[in-house]
Every structure is written in C-alpha cells, then in structure tokens.
C-alpha atoms as a PDB file:
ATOM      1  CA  UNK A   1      -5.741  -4.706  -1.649  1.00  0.00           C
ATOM      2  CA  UNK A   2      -8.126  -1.850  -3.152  1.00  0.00           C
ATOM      3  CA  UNK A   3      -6.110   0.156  -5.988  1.00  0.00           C
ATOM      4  CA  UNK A   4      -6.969   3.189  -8.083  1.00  0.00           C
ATOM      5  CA  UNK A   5      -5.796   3.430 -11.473  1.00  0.00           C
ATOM      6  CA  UNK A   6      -4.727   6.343 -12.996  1.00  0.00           C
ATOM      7  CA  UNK A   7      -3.434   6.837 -16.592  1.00  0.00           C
ATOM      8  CA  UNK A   8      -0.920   9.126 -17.510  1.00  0.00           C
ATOM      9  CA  UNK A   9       0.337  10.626 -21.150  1.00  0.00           C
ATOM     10  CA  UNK A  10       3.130  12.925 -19.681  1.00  0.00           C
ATOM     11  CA  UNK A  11       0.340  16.345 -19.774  1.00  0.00           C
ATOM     12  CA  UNK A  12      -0.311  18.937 -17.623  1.00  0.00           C
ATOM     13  CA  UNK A  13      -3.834  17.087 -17.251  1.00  0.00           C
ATOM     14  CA  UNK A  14      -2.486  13.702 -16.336  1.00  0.00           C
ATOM     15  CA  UNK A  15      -0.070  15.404 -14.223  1.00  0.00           C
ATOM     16  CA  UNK A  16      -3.231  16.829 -12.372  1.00  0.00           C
ATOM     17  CA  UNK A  17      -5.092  13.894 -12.487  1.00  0.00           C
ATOM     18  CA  UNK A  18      -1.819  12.384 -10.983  1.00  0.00           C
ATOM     19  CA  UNK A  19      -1.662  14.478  -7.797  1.00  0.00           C
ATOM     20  CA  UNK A  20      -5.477  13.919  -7.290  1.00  0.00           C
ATOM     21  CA  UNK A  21      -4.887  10.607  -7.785  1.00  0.00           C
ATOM     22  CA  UNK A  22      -1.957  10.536  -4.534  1.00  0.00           C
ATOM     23  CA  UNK A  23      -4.507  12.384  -2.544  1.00  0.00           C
ATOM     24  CA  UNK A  24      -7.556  10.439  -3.033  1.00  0.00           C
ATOM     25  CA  UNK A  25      -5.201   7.218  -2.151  1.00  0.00           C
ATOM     26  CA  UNK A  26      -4.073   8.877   1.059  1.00  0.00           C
ATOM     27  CA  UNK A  27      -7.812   9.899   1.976  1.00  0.00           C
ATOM     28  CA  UNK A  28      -9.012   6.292   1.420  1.00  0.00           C
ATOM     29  CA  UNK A  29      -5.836   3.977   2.252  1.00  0.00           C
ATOM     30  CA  UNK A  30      -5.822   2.588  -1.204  1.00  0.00           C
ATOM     31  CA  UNK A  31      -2.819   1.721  -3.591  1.00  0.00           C
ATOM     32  CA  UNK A  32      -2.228   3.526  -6.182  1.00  0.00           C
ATOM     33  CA  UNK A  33      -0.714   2.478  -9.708  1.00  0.00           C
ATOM     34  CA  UNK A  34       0.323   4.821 -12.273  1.00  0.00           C
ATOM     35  CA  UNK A  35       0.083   3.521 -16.138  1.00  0.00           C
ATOM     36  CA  UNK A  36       1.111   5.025 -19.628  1.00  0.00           C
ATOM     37  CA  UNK A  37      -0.079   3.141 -22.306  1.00  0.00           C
ATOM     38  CA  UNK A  38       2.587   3.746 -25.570  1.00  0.00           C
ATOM     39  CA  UNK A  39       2.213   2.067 -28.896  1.00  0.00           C
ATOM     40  CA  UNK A  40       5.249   1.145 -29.381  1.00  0.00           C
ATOM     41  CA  UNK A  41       6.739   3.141 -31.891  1.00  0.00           C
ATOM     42  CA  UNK A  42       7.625   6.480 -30.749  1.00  0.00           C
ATOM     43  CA  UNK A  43       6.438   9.073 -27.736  1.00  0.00           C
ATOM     44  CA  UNK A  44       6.584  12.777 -27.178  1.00  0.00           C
ATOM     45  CA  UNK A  45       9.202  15.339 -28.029  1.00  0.00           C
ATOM     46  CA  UNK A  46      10.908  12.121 -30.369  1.00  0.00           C
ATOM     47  CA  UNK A  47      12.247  10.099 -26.545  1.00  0.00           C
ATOM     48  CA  UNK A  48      11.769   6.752 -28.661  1.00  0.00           C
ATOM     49  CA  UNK A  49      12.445   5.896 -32.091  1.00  0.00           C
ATOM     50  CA  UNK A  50      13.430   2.335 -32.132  1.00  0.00           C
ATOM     51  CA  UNK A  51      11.968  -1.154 -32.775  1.00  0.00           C
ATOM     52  CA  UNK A  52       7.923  -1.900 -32.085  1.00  0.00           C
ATOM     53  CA  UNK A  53       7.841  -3.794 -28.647  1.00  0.00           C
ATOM     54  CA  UNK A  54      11.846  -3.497 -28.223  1.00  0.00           C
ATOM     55  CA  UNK A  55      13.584  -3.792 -24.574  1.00  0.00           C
ATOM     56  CA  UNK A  56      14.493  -0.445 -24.808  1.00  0.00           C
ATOM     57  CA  UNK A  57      11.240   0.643 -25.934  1.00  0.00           C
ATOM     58  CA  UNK A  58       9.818  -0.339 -22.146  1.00  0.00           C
ATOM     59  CA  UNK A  59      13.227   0.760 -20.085  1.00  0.00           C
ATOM     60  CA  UNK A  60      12.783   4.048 -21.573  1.00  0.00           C
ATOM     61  CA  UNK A  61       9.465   4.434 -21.032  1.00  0.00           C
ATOM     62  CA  UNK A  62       9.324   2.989 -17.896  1.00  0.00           C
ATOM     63  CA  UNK A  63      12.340   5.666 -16.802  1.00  0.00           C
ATOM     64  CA  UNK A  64      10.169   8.300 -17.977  1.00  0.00           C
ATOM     65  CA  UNK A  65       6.907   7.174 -16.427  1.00  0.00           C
ATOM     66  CA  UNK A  66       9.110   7.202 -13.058  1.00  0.00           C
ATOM     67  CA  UNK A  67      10.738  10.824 -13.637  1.00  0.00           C
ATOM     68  CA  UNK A  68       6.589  11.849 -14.170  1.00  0.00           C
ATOM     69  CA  UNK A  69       5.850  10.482 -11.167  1.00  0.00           C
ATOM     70  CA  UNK A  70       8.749  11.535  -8.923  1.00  0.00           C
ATOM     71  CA  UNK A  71       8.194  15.002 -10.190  1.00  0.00           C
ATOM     72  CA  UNK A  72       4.496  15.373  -9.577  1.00  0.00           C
ATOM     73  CA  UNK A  73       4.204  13.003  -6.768  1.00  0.00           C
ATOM     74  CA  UNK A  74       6.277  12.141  -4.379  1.00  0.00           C
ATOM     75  CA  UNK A  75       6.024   8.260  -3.229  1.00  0.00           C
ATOM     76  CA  UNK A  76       6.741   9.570   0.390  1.00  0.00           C
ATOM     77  CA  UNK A  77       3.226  11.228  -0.202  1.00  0.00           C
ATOM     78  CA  UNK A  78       1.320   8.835   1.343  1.00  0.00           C
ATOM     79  CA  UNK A  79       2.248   5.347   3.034  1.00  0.00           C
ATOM     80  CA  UNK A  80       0.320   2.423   4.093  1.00  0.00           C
ATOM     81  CA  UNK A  81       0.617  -1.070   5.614  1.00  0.00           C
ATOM     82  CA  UNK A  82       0.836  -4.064   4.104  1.00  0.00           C
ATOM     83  CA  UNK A  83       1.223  -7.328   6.357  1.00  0.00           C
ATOM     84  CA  UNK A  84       2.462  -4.994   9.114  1.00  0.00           C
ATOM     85  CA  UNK A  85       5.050  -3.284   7.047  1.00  0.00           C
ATOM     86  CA  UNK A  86       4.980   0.285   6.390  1.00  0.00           C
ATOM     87  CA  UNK A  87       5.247   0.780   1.996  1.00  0.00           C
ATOM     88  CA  UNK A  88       4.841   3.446  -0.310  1.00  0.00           C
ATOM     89  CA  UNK A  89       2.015   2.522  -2.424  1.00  0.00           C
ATOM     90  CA  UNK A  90       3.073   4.234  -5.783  1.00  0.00           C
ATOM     91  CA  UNK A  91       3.590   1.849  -8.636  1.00  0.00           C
ATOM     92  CA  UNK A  92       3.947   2.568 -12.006  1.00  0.00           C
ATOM     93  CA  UNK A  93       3.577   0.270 -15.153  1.00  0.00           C
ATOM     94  CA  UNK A  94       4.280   1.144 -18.529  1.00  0.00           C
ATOM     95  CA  UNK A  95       2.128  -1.106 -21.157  1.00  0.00           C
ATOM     96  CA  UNK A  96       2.251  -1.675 -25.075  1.00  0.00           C
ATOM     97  CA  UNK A  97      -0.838  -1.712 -26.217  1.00  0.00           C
ATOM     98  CA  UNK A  98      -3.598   0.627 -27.415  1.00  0.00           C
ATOM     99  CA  UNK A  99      -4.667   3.075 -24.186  1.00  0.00           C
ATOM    100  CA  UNK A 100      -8.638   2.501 -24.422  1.00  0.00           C
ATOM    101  CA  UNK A 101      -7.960  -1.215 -24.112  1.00  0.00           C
ATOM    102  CA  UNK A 102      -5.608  -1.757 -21.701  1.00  0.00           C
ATOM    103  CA  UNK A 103      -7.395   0.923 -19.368  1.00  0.00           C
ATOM    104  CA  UNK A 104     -10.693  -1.279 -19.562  1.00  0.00           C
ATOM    105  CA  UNK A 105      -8.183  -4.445 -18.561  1.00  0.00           C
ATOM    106  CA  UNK A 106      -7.218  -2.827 -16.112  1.00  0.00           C
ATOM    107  CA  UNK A 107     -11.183  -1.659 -14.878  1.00  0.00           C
ATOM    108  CA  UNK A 108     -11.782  -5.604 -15.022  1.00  0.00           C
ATOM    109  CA  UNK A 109      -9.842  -6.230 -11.924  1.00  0.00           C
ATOM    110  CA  UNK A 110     -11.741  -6.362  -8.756  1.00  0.00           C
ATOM    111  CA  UNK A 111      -9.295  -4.815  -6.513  1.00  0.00           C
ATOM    112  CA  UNK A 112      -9.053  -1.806  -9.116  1.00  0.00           C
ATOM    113  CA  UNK A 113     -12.103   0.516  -7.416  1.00  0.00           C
ATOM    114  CA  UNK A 114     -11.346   3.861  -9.059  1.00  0.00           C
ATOM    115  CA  UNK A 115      -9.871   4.939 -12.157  1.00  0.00           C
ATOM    116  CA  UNK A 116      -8.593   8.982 -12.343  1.00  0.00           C
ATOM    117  CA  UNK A 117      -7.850  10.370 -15.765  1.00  0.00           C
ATOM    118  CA  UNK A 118      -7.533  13.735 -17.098  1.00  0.00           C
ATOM    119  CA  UNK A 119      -9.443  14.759 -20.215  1.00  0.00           C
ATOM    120  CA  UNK A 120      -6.442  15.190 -22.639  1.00  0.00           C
ATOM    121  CA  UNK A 121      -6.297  15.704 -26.090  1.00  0.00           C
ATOM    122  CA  UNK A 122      -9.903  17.042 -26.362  1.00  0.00           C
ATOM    123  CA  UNK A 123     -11.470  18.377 -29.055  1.00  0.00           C
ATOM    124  CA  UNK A 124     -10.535  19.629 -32.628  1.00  0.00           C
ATOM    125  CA  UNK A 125      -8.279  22.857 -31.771  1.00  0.00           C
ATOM    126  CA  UNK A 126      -9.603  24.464 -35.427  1.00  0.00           C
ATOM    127  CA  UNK A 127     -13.126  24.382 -33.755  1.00  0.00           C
ATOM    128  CA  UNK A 128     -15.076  26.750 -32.102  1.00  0.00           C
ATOM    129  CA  UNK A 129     -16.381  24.498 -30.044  1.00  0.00           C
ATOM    130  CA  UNK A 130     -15.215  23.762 -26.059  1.00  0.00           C
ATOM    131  CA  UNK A 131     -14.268  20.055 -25.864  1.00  0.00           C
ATOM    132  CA  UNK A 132     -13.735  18.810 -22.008  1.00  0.00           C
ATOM    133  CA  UNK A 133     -12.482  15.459 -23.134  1.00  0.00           C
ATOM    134  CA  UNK A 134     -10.882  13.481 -25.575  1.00  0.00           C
ATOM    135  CA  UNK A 135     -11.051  10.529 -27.567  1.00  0.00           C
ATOM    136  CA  UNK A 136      -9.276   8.195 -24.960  1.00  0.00           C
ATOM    137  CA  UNK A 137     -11.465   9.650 -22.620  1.00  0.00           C
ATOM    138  CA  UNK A 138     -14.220   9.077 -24.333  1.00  0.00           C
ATOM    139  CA  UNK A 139     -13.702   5.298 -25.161  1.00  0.00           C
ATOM    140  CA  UNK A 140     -12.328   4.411 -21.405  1.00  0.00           C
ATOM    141  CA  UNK A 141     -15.707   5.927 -20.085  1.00  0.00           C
ATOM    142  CA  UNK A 142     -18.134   4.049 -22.341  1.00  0.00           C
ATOM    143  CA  UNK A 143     -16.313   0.819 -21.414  1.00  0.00           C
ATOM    144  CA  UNK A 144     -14.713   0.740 -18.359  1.00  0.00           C
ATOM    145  CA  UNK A 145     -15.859  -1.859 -15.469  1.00  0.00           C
ATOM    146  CA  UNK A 146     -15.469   0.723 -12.243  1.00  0.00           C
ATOM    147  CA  UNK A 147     -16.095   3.840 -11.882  1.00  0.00           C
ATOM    148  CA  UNK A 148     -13.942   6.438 -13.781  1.00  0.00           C
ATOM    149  CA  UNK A 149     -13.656  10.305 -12.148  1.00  0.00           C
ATOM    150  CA  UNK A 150     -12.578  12.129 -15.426  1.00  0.00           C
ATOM    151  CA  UNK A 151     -10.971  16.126 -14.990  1.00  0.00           C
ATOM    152  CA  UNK A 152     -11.684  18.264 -17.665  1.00  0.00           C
ATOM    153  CA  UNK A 153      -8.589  19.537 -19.603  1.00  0.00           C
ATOM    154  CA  UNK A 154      -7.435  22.623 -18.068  1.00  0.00           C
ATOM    155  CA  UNK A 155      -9.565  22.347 -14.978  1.00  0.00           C
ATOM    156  CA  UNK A 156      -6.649  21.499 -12.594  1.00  0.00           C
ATOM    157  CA  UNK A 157      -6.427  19.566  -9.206  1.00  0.00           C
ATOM    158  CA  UNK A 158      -9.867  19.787  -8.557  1.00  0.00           C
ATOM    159  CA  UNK A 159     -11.351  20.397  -4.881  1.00  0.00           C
ATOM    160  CA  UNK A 160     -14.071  18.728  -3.944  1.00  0.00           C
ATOM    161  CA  UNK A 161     -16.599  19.668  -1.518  1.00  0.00           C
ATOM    162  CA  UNK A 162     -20.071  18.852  -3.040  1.00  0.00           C
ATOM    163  CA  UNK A 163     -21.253  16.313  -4.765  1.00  0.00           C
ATOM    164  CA  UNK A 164     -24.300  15.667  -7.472  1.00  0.00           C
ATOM    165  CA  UNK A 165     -25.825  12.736  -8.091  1.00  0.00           C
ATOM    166  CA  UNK A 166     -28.335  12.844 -11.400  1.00  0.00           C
ATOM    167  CA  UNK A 167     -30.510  10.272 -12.026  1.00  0.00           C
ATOM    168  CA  UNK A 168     -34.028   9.814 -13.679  1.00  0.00           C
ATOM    169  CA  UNK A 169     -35.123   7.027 -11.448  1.00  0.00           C
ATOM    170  CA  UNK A 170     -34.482   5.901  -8.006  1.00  0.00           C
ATOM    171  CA  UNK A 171     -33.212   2.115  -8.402  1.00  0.00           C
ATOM    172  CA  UNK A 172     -30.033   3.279 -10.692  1.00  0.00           C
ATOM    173  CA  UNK A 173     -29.494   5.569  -8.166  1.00  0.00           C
ATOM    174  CA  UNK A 174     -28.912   3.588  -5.154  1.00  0.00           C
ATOM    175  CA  UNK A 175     -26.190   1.436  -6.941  1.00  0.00           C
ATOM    176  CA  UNK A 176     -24.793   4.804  -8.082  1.00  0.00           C
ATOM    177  CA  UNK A 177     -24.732   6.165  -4.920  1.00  0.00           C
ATOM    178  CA  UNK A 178     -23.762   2.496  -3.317  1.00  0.00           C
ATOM    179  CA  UNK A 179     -20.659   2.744  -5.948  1.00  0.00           C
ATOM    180  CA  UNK A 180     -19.180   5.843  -5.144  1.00  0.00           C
ATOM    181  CA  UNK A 181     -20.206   6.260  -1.238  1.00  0.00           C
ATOM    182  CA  UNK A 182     -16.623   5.565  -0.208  1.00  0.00           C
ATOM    183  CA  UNK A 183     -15.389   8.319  -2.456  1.00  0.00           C
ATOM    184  CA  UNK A 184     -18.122  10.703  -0.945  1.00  0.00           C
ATOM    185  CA  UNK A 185     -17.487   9.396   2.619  1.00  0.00           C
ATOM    186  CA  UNK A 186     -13.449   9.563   1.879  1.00  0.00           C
ATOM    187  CA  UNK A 187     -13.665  13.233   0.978  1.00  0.00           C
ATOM    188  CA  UNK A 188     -16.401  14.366   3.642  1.00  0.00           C
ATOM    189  CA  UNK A 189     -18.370  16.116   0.827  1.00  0.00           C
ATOM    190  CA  UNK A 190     -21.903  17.398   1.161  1.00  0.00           C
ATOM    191  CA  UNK A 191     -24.381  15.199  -1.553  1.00  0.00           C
ATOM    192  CA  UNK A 192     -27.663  16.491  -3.599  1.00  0.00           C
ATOM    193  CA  UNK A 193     -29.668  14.629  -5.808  1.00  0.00           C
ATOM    194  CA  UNK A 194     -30.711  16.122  -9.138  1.00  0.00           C
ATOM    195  CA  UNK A 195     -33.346  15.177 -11.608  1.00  0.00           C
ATOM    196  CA  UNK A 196     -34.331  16.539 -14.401  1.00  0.00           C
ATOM    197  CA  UNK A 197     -37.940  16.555 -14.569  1.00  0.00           C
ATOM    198  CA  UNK A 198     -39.819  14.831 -17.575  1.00  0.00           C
ATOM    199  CA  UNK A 199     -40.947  16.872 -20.315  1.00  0.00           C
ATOM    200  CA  UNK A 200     -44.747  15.235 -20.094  1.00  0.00           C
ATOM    201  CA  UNK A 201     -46.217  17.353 -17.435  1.00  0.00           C
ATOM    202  CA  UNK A 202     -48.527  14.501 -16.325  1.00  0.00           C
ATOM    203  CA  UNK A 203     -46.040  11.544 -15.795  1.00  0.00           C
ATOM    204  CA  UNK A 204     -43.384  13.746 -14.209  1.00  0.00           C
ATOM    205  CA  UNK A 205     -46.880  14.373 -11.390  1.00  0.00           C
ATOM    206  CA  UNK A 206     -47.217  10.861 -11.275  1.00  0.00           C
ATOM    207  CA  UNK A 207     -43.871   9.612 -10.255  1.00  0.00           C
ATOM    208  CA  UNK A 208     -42.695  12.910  -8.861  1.00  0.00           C
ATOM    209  CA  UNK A 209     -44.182  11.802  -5.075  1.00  0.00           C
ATOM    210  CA  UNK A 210     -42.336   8.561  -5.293  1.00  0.00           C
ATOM    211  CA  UNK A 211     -39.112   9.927  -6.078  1.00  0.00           C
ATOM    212  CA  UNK A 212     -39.232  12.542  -3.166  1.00  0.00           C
ATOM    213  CA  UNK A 213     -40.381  10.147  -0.610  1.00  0.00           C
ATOM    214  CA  UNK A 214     -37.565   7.480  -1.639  1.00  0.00           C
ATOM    215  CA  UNK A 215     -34.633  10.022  -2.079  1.00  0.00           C
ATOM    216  CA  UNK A 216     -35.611  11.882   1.083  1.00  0.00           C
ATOM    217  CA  UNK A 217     -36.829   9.277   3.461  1.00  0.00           C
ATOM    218  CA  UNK A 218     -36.319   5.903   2.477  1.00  0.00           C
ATOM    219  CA  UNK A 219     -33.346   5.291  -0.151  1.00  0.00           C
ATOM    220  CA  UNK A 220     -30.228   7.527   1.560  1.00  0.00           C
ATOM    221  CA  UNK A 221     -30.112   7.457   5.148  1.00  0.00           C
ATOM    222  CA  UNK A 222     -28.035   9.775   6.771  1.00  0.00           C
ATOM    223  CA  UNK A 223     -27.514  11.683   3.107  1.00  0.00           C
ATOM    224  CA  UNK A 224     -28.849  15.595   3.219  1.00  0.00           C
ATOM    225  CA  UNK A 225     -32.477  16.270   2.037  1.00  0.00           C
ATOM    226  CA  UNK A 226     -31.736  17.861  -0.685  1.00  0.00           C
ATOM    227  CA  UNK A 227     -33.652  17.135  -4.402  1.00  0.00           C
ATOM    228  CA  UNK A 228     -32.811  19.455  -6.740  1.00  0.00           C
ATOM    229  CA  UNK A 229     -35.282  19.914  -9.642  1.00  0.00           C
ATOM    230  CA  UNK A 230     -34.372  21.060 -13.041  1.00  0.00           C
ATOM    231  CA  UNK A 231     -36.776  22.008 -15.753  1.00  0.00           C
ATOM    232  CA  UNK A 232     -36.972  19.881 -18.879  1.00  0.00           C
ATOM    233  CA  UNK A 233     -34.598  20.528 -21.575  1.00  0.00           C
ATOM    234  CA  UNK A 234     -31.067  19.254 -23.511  1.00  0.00           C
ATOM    235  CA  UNK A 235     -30.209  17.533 -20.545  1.00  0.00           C
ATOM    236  CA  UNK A 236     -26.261  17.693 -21.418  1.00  0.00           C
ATOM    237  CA  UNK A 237     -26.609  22.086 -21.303  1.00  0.00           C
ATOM    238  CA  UNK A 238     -28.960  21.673 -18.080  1.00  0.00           C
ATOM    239  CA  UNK A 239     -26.812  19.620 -15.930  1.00  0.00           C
ATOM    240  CA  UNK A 240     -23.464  21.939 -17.257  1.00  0.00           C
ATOM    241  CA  UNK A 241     -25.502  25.001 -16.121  1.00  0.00           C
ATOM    242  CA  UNK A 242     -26.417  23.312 -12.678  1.00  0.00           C
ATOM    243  CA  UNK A 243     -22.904  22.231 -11.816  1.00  0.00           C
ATOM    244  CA  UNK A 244     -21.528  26.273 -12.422  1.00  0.00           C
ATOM    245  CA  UNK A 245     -24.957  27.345 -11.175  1.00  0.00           C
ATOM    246  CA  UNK A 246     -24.464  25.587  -7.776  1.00  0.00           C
ATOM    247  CA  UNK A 247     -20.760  25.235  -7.166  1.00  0.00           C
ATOM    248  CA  UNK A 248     -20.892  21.289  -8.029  1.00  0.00           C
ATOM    249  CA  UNK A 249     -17.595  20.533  -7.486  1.00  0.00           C
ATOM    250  CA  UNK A 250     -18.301  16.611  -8.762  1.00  0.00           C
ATOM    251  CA  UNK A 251     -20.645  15.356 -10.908  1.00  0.00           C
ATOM    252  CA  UNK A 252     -21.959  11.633 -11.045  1.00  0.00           C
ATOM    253  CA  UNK A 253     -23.954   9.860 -13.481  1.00  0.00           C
ATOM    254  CA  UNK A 254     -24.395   6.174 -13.757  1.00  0.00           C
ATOM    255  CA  UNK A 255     -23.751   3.894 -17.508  1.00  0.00           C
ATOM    256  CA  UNK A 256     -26.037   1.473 -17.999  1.00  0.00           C
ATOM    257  CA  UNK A 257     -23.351  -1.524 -19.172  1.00  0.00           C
ATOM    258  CA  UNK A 258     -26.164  -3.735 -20.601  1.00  0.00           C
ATOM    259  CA  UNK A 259     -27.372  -0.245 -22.852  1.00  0.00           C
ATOM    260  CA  UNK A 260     -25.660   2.574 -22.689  1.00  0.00           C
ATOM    261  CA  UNK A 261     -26.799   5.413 -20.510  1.00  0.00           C
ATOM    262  CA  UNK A 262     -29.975   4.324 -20.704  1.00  0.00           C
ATOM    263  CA  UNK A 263     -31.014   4.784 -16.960  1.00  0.00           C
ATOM    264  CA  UNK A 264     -30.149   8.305 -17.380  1.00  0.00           C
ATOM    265  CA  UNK A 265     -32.214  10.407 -19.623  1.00  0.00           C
ATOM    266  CA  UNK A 266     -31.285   7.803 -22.372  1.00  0.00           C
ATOM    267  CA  UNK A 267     -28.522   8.500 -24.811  1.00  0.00           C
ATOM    268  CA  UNK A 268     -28.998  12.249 -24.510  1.00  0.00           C
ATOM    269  CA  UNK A 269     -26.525  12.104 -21.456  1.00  0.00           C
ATOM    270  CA  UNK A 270     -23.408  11.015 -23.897  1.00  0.00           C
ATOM    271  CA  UNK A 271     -23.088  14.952 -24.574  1.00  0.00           C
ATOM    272  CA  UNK A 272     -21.900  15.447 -21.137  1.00  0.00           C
ATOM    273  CA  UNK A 273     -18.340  14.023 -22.271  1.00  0.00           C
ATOM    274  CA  UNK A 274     -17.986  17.398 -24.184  1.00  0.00           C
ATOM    275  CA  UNK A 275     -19.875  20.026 -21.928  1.00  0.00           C
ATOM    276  CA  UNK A 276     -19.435  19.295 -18.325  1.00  0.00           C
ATOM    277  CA  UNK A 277     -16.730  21.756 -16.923  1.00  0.00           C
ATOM    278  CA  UNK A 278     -16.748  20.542 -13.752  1.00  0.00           C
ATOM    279  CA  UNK A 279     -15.060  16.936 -12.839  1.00  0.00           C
ATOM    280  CA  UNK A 280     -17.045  14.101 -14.170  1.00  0.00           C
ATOM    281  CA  UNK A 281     -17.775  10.516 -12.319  1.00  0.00           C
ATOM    282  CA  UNK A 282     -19.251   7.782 -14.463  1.00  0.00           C
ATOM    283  CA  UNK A 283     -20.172   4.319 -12.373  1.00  0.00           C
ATOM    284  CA  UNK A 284     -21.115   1.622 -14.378  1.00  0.00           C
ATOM    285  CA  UNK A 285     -24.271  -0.131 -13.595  1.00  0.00           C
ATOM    286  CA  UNK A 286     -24.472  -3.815 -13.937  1.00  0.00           C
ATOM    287  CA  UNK A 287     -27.207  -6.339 -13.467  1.00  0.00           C
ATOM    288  CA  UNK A 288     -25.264  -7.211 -10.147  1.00  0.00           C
ATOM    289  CA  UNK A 289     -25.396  -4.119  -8.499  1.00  0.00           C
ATOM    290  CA  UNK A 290     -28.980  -2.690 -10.035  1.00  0.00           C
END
C-alpha cells in the first residue's frame, strides 16, 4: 500500500507538517505513518532521563508520539480500505537512532511515495540571517530516495493551489514532473514551468526554441502553457523572489542522486534550503527514472 512519511520532533512545525500530512493522505488514499526519531538519552522539557535504548525509553516515547498525534490529528480524519475493511490509516513509530538516517531508511522503501517534514530547528538564532530549514532538514533532503515536501519553519499548514516546476533542461524535468504528478493531480493545482535563463546570451538563443516547443507542445500534455522566464542571476534569490512574486504556493526542484543538484543550475540550487519561503519539494532523480 502507498504510505507517506512524515517526521515529527513534538514542534509547532512538525505539528503543521503533521496536519498536512493527514490531508494530503485523505486527498490521495494513501497511509500515513508518523515517526520521531529520539537518541536515546533524553527528549524535550526532561520526559526521559533513563537508560540508552531502555523499554521505557520507547513506551514513553511511543505514548508521547501518540498524545502528538491524537492532538493534532485525529485518526478518524481520514479512513480507507484495506482488503474490504474500513481502517484508520494513522500509524506512528517511534525509532532509536539518529533522525537523518533513519528518515533516508525509511525513503528506501518503495511503498513510502512522499515524505512531509517541517523545517525545524533552522538556523543560528544569534544570526541575522533568515534560515527556512534546519540541519535535519538539510541532511534528509540531500539523501532521501522519494520525494521530500519540506515547510518552512513558521510558514504553517500550507495551501496549495499552484505549483512551480524549475528546471534547466527538459529531460530532468519530465521525471520531475512524472514524480510528483500524483501530488499535483491529488491537490487539483494549476502548474508553470520556470527556467532561469543562461547567463551566455548566445546558448540560452540556441536551446531556448527547444525548450519552448518541448514544455509547451510535446513534453506535458494536458499541463497549462505556461514558461516562465527569469533573468540570469543567484539562482537561490531569483527563484525566492519568483515564488512571493507569483503566489507559488509549491516549489519543485529535482536532486540529481548520482551528483548533487547538478541538473539544476548545478550546486548553486543548494542555497534554496535557506531562502525559499514558500514550501519546498525536492524529487530525487535517478538513472531509472531520467
């Protein structure tokens, strides 16, 4: 059975990435499991001081990741039907282990489609600096083997209602956009394509007729016709300003697994961990599906 994932530390983020999580399984009829990764040793607000790996260690825990979920999702939110039987398809499973690892584990399954985490813990709070995500956020992106749909701390239960798709050439893009289709098609939202153009005046000309012709008549049937083109620049601070500039309510980028980000404007996309404001979806592209 399909799954999505969706990682939890007990903050207002998670707690938001939570209840997007319970929607987007009642929109696409998929189960939903709810993990919190602890180390072992201790947790929040001083709930466990006791042995590494103990009994009680995962009881407690395991109560607490319940009480999260009861109070900021109810499992009567959404039902489904397994082998004719109607279920509520909330689970929860609390892990030891070290979060960035046992989130990618969990990305390795191929039932697991979809993994929603909020950007928590971001930044250096003595810096000046807006930070959208945080370190676990960070590391589960870079690594994960599905698609991850990251909410920047603070932003909320986002609403989604358009979608933007950024690529730099056309083949990345169709297993982007072949990834995350059911999560377009499952929310009903309106899609654009944006690329930013090349800072070489001449190639961008030379490849410019090809991309228009494949993303607006051959590659995305049934898609809008809409190519947005954005002037060269820090490609990080161009897309940011696009997303607020056009009301993107989602925007998706693709990870090159075999070299990282390197269909997409190269390594200067990593930056868009720290300034995208809006919500953030990052499909992994893999020799199988490029």
């Amino acid at each position: 059975m399909p799954k999505l994932i969706v990682p939890v530390d007990f903050s207002p983020t998670s707690a938001a990435a939570l209840q997007y999580g319970v929607f987007l399984a009642d929109v696409t009829g998929y189960d939903l499991k709810v993990i919190h990764v602890y180390d072992g040793f201790g947790q929040p607000d001083r709930l466990i001081e006791v042995w590494e790996g103990g009994v009680k260690v995962q009881e407690q825990v395991q109560l607490r990741l319940q009480q999260f979920v009861r109070e900021h999702a109810s499992p009567l939110a959404f039902t489904g039907s397994r082998d004719g039987e109607e279920l509520p398809l909330i689970q929860t499973h609390a892990i030891m282990g070290a979060p960035p690892a046992a989130i990618v584990k969990f990305s390795q399954d191929p039932e697991v489609k979809l993994i929603v985490m909020g950007g928590v813990g971001a930044g250096d709070p003595d810096s000046k600096e807006t930070f959208y995500y945080g370190s676990i956020a960070w590391a589960v992106a870079l690594r994960v083997a599905c698609p991850v749909l990251l909410i920047p701390k603070g932003y909320g239960v986002p609403r989604i209602e358009q979608i933007a798709f950024a690529f730099a050439e056309v083949d990345p893009l169709r297993a982007i956009v072949d990834e995350a289709e059911f999560l377009r098609h499952a929310l009903g939202a309106e899609a654009r394509m944006v690329h930013l153009m090349d800072t070489n005046p001449r190639r961008e000309e030379r490849k410019q007729y090809e991309l228009t012709l494949a993303v607006l008549e051959t590659a995305f049937p049934g898609y809008p016709t809409v190519l947005d083109l954005l002037p060269p620049g820090n490609v990080a601070d161009t897309l940011a300003e696009y997303t607020l500039e056009q009301d993107i309510d989602l925007l998706v980028v693709g990870r090159r697994t075999t070299g990282l980000w390197r269909h997409l404007f190269v390594s200067k996309a990593q930056p868009l961990l720290t300034r995208c404001p809006v919500p953030l979806l990052i499909v992994p592209i893999t020799p199988a599906n490029h």
